[in-house]
C-alpha atoms as a PDB file:
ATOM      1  CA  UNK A   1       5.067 -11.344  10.563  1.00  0.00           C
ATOM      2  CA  UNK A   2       1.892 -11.520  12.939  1.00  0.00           C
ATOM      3  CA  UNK A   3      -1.601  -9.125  10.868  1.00  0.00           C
ATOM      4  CA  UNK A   4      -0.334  -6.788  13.808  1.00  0.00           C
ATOM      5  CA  UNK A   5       2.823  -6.303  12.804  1.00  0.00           C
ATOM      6  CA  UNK A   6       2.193  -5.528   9.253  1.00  0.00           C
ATOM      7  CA  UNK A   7      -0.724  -3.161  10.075  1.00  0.00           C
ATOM      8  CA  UNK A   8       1.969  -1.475  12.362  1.00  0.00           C
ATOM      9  CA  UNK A   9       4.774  -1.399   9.266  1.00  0.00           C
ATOM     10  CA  UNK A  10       1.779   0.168   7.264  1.00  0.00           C
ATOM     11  CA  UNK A  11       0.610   2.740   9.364  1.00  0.00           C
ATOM     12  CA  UNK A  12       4.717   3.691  10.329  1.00  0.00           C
ATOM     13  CA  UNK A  13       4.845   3.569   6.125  1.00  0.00           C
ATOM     14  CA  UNK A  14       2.197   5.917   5.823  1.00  0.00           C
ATOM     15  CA  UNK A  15       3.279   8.550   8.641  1.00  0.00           C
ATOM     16  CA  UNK A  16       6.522   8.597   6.441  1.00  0.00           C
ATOM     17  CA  UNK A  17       4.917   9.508   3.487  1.00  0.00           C
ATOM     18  CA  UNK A  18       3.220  12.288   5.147  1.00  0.00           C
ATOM     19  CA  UNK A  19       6.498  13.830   5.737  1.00  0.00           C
ATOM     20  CA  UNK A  20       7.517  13.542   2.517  1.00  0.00           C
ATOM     21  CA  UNK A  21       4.206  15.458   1.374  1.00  0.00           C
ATOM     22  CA  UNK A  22       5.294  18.026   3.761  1.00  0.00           C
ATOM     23  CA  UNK A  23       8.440  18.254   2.136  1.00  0.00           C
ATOM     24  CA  UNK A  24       7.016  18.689  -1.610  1.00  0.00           C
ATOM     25  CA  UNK A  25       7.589  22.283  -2.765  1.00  0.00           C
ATOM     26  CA  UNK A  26       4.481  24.702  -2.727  1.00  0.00           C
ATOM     27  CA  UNK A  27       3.958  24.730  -6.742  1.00  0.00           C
ATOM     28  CA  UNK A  28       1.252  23.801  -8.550  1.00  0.00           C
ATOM     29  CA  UNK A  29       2.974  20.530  -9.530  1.00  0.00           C
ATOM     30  CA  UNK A  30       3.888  20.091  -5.752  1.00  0.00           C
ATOM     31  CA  UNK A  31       0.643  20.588  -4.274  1.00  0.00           C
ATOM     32  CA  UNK A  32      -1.103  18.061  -6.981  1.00  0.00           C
ATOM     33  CA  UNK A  33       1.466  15.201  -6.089  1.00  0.00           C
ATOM     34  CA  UNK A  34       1.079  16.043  -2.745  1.00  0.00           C
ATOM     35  CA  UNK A  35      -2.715  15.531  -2.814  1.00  0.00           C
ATOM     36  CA  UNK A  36      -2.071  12.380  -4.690  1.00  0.00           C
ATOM     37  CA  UNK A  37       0.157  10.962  -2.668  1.00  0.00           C
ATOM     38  CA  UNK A  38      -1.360  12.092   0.560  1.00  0.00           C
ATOM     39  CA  UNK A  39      -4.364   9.898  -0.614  1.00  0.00           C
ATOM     40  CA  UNK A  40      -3.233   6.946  -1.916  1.00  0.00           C
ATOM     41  CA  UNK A  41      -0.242   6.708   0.482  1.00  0.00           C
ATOM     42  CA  UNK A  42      -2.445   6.892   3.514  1.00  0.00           C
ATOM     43  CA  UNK A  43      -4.979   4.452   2.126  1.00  0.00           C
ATOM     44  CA  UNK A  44      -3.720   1.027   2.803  1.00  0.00           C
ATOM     45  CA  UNK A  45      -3.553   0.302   6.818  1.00  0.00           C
ATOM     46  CA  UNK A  46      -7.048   1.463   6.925  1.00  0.00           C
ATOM     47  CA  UNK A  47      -8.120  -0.648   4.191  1.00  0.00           C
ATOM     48  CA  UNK A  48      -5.680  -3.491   5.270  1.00  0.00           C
ATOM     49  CA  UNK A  49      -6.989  -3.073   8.421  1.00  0.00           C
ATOM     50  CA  UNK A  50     -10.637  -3.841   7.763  1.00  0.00           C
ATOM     51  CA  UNK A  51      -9.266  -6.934   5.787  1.00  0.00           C
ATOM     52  CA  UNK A  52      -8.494  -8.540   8.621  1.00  0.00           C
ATOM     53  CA  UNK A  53     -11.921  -7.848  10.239  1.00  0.00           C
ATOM     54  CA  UNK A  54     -13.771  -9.251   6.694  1.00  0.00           C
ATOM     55  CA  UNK A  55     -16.609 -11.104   6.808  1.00  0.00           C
ATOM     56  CA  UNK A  56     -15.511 -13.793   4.052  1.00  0.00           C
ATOM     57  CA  UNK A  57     -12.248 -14.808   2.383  1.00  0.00           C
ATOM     58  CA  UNK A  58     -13.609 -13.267  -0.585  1.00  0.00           C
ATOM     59  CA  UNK A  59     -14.044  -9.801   1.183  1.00  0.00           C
ATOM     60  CA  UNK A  60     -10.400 -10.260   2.554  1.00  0.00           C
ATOM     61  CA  UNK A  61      -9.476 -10.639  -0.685  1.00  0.00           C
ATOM     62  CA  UNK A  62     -11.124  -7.758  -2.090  1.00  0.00           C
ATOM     63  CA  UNK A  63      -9.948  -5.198   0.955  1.00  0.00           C
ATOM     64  CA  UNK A  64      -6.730  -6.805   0.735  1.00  0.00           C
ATOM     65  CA  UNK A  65      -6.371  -5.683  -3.115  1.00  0.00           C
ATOM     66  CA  UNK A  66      -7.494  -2.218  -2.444  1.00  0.00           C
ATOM     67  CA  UNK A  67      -4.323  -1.786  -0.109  1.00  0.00           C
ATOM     68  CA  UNK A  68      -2.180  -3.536  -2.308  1.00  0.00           C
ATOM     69  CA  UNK A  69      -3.597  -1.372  -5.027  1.00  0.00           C
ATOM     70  CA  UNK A  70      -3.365   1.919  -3.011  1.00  0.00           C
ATOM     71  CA  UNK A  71       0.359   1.111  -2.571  1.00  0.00           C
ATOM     72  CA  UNK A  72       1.140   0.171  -5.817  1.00  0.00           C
ATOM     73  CA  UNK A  73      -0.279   3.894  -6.595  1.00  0.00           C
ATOM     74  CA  UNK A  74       1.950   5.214  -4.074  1.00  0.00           C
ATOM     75  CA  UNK A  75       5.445   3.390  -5.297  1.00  0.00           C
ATOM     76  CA  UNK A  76       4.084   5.347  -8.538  1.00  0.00           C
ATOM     77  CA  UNK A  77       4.274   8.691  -7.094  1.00  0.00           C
ATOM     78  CA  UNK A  78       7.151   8.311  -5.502  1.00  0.00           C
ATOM     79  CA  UNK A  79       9.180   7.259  -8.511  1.00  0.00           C
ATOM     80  CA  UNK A  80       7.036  10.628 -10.039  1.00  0.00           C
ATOM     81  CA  UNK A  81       8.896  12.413  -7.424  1.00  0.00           C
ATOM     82  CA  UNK A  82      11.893  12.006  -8.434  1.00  0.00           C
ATOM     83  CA  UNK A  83      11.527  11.934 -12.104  1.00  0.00           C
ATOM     84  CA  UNK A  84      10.221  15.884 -11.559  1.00  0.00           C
ATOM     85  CA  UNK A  85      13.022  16.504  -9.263  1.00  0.00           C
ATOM     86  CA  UNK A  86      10.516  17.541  -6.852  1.00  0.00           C
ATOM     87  CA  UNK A  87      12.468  15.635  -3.738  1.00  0.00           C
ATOM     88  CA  UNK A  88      16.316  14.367  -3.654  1.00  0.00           C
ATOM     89  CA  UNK A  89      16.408  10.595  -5.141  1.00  0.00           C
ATOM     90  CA  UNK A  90      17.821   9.988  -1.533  1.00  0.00           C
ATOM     91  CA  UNK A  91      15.138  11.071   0.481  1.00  0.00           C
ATOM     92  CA  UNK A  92      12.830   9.459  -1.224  1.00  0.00           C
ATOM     93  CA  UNK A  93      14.660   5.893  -2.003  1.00  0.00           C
ATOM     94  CA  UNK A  94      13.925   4.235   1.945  1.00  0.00           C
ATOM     95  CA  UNK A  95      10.303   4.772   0.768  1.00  0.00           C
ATOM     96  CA  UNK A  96      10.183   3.719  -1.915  1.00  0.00           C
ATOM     97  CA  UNK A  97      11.786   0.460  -0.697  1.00  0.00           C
ATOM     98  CA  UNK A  98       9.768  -0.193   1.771  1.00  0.00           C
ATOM     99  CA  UNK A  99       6.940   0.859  -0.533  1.00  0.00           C
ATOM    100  CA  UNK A 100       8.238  -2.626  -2.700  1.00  0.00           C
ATOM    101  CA  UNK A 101       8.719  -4.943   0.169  1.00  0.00           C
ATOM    102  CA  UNK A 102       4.819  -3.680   2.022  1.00  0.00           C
ATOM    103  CA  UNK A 103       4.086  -4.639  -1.858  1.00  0.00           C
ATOM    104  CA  UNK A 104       5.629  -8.130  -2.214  1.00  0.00           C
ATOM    105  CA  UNK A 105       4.145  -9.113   0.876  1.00  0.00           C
ATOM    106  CA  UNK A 106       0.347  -8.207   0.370  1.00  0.00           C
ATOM    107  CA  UNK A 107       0.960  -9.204  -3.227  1.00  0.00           C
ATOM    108  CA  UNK A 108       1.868 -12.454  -1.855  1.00  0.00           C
ATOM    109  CA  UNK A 109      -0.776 -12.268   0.485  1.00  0.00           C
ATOM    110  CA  UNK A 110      -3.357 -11.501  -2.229  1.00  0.00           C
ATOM    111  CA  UNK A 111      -2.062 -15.083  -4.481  1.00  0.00           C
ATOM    112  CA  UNK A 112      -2.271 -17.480  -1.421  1.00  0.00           C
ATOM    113  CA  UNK A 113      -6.040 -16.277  -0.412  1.00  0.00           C
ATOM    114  CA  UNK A 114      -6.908 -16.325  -3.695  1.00  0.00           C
ATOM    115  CA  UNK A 115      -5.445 -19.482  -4.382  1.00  0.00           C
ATOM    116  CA  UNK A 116      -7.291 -21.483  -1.103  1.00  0.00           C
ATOM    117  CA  UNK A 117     -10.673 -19.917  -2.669  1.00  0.00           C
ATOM    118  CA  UNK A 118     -10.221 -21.466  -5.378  1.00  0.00           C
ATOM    119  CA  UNK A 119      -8.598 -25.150  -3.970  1.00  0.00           C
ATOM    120  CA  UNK A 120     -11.833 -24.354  -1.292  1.00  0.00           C
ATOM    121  CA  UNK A 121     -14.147 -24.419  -4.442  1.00  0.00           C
ATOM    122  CA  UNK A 122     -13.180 -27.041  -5.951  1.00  0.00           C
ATOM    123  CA  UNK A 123     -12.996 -29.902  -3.002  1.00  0.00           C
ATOM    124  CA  UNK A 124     -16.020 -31.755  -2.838  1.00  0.00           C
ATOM    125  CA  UNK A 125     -18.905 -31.710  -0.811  1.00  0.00           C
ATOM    126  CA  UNK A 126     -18.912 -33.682   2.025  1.00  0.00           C
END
């Protein structure tokens, strides 16, 4: 998958989860997940976005973890969902799957940058 297509996925990843704020009930439970969620779900294609524009490996690294972080936050919520019985299990399940696949792959993402820093660091000189 080309840094296009991902940012794509995200940014298709977080309309969806704007819907599904839309959808939370108008209690005070449902409007405090929903501020959550709109936050933290809408976070990551920005912030994956800029990782691809960083200015050193370790900046992509760092940008990169904030999405991955951001998303991890949002799989959270959405399992919160359903534990409250705010939304049906099987609205929210194709979210939160893709919410775990958007994860492996920046989590993977995250391990191989951070592992060339570190091979990067220790080659010699030259």
């Amino acid at each position: 998958m080309t840094p296009e297509e991902l940012s794509e996925r995200l940014w298709r990843f977080a309309a969806r989860v704007g819907k599904a704020v839309d959808a939370l009930p108008d209690t005070r439970l449902g409007r405090h997940v929903a501020g959550q969620l709109v936050r933290c779900g809408t976070a990551s294609p920005p912030s994956y976005d800029e990782s691809c524009a960083a200015e050193s490996r370790r900046d992509f690294v760092h940008k990169l973890g904030i999405a991955l972080k951001e998303l991890k936050e949002t799989r959270g919520w959405l399992r919160f969902i359903v534990i409250a019985e705010l939304l049906r299990a099987k609205k929210i399940a194709p979210l939160h799957e893709e919410s775990q696949e958007l994860i492996k792959i920046l989590g993977q993402s995250v391990s191989t940058a951070k592992s060339n820093r570190c091979s990067s660091h220790s080659e010699p000189p030259q």
